[in-house]
Protein backbone atom coordinates (compact mmCIF):
# COMPACT_ATOMS: atom_id res chain seq x y z
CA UNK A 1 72.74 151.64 76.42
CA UNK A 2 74.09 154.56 78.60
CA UNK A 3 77.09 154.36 80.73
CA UNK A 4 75.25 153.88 84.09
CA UNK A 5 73.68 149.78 82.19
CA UNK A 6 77.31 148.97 81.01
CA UNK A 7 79.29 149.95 84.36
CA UNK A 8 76.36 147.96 86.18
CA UNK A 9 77.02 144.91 83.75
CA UNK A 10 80.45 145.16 83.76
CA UNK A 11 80.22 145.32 87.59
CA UNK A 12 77.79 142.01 87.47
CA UNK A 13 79.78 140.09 85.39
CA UNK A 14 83.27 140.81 87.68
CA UNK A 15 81.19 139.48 90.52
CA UNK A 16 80.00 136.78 88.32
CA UNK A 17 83.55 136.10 87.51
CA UNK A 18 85.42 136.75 91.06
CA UNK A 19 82.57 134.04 92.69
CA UNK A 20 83.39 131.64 90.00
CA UNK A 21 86.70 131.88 90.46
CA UNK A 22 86.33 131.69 94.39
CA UNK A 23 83.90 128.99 94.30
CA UNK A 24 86.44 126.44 91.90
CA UNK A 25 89.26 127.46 94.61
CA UNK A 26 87.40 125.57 97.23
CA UNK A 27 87.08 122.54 95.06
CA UNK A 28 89.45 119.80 96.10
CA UNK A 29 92.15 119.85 92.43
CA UNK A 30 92.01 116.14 92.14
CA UNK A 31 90.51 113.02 94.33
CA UNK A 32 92.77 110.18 93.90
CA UNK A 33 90.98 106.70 93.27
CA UNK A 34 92.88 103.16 94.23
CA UNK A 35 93.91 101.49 91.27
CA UNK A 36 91.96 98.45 90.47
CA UNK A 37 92.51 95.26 91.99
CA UNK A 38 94.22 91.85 90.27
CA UNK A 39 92.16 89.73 92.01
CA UNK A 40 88.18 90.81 92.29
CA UNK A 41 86.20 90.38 95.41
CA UNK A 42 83.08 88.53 94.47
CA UNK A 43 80.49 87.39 97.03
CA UNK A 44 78.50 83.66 96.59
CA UNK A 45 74.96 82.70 98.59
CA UNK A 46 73.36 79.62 99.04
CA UNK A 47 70.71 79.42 97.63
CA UNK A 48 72.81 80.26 94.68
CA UNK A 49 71.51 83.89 93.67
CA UNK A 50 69.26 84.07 96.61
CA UNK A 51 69.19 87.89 96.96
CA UNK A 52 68.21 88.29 92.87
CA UNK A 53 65.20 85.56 93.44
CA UNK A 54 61.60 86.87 92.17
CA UNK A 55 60.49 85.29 95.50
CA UNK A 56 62.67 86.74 97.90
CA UNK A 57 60.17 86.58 100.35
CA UNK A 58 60.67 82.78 100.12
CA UNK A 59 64.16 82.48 98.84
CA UNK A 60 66.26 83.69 102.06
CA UNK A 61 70.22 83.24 102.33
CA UNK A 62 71.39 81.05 104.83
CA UNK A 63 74.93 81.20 104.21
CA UNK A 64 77.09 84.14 102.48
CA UNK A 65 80.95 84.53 101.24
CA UNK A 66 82.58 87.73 100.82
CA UNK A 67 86.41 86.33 98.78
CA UNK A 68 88.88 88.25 96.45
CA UNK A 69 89.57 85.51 93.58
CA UNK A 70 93.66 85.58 92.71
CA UNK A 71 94.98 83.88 89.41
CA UNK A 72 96.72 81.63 88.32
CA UNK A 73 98.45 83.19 85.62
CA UNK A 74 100.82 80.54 84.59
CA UNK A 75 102.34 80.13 87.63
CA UNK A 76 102.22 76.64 89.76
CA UNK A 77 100.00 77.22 92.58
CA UNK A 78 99.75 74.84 95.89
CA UNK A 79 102.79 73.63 96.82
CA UNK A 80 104.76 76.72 95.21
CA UNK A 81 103.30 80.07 95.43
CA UNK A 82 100.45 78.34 98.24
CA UNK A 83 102.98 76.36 100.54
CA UNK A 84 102.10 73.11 101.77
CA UNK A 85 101.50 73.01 105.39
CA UNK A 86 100.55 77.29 105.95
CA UNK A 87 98.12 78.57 106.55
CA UNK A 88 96.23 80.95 103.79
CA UNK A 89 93.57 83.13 103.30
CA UNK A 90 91.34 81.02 101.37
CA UNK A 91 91.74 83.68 98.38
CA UNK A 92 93.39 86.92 98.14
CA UNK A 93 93.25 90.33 99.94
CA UNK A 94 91.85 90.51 102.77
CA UNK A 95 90.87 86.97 104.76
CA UNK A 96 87.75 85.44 103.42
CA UNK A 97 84.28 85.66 105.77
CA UNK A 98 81.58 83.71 105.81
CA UNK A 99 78.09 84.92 107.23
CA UNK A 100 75.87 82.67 108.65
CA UNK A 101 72.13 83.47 108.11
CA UNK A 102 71.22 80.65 111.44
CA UNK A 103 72.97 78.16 113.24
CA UNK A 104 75.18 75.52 111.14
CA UNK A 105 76.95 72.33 111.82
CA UNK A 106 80.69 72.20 110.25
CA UNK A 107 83.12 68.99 110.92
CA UNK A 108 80.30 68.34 113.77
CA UNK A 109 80.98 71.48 115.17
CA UNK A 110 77.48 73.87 115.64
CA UNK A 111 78.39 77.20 115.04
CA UNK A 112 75.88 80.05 115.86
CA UNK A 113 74.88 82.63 113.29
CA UNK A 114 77.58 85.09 112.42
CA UNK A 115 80.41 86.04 110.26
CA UNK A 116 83.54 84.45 110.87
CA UNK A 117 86.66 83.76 108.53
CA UNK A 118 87.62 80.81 106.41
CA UNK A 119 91.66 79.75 106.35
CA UNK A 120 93.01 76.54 104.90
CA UNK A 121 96.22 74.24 105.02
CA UNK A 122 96.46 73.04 102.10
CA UNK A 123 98.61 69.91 101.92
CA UNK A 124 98.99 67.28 98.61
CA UNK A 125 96.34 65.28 99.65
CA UNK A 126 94.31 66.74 102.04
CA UNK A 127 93.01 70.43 103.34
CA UNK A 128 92.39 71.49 106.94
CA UNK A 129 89.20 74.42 106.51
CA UNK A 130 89.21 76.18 109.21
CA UNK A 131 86.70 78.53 110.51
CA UNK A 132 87.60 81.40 112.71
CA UNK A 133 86.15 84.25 114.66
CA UNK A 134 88.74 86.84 113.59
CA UNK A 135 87.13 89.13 110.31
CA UNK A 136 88.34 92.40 108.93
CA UNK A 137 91.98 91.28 108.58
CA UNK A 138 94.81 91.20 105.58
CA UNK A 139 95.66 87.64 104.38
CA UNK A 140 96.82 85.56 106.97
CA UNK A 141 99.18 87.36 108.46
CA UNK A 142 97.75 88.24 111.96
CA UNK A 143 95.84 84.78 111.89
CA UNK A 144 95.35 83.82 115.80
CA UNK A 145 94.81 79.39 115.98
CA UNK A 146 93.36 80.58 119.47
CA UNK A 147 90.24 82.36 117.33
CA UNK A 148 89.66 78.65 115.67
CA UNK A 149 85.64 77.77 115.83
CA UNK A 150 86.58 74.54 114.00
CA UNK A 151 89.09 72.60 111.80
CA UNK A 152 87.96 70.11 109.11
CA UNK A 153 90.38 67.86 107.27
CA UNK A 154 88.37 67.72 103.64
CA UNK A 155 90.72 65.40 100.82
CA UNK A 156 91.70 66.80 97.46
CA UNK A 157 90.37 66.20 94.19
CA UNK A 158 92.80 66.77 90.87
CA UNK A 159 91.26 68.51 88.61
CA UNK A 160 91.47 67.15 84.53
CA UNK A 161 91.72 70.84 83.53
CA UNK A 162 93.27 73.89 85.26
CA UNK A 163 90.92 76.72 86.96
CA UNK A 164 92.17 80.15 86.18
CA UNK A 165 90.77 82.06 88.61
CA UNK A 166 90.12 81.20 93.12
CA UNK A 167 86.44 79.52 92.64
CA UNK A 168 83.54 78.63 95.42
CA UNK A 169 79.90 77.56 94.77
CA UNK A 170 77.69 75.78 96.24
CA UNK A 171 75.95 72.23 95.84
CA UNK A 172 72.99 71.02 97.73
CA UNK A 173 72.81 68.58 100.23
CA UNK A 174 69.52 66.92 101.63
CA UNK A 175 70.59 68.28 104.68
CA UNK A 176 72.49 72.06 103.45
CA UNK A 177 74.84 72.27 101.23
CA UNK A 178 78.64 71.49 100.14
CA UNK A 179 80.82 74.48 99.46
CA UNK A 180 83.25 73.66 96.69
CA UNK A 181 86.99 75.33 96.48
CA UNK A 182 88.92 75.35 93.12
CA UNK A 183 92.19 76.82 91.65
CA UNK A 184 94.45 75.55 89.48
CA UNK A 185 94.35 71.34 89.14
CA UNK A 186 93.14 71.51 92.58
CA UNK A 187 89.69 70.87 94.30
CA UNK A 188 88.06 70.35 97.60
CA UNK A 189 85.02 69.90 99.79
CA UNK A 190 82.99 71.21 102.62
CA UNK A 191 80.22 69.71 103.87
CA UNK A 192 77.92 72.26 106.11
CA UNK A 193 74.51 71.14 107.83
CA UNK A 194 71.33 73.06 108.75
């Protein structure tokens, strides 16, 4: 190799090197992710699984929940860390929504296709579900009565054995379905119709 190849190398492999070095300067040093969260969102249809169904054709969602599931984590839950008498988020984070798929009946209420959020009052014996028009806000904290579609008073049910973790499903109805709330020793209702 004469000196003309190795000056022509060695000036192809500075370039090589100067670009390299240029192009991992424009490169951001290092993206910061959010930790994870304590309590996971989760999201619950009815039909139960409808969006995984083999006929999906068939199988369409009428009703879906976006929730963050707190736990309990040894701690005593309504009545303590969940007042009596306040209003809460119906799980953790951000306020809970609920997307209607076509028009429902709640509490006797019709309520047209939408998302809306779900709040609760959760006293000893009873809960007041409420649905509202406000979404896309943290906890309860900017909750607005004034946005309330409807308010259902829905009794209690004590649990034998303590949930963990913020629960829903569903159960069907002959005429929709009951969405059932659980945490700690405590359970409760909610009849919707379509």
């Amino acid at each position: 190799m004469n000196s003309k190849q190795m000056r022509n190398i060695f000036v192809i492999a500075f370039a090589l090197l100067c670009f390299s070095v240029k192009a991992q300067e424009s490169l951001p040093t290092e993206i910061k992710f959010p930790i994870a969260d304590p309590s996971p969102a989760d999201i619950l249809y009815f039909p139960l699984n409808s969006p995984k169904a083999k006929d999906a054709e068939n199988v369409k969602p009428v009703i879906k929940i976006i929730y963050s599931r707190p736990q309990k984590k040894g701690r005593d839950i309504f009545g303590v860390l969940e007042q009596y008498g306040k209003v809460w988020r119906f799980g953790a984070n951000e306020s809970t929504e609920i997307h209607f798929f076509k028009k429902v009946t709640v509490g006797g209420k019709k309520i047209k296709a939408g998302t809306y959020s779900l709040f609760a009052i959760p006293n000893k014996d009873k809960w007041t579900i409420i649905i509202n028009k406000q979404t896309d806000k943290w906890g309860a904290f900017t909750y607005n009565q004034s946005m309330d579609i409807v308010r259902v008073d829905v009794p209690v049910k004590t649990l034998n054995k303590p949930i963990e973790y913020f629960s829903l499903t569903f159960n069907p109805l002959p005429q929709g379905a009951a969405l059932f709330a659980a945490w700690d020793k405590t359970q409760v209702e909610l009849p919707i119709i379509f």
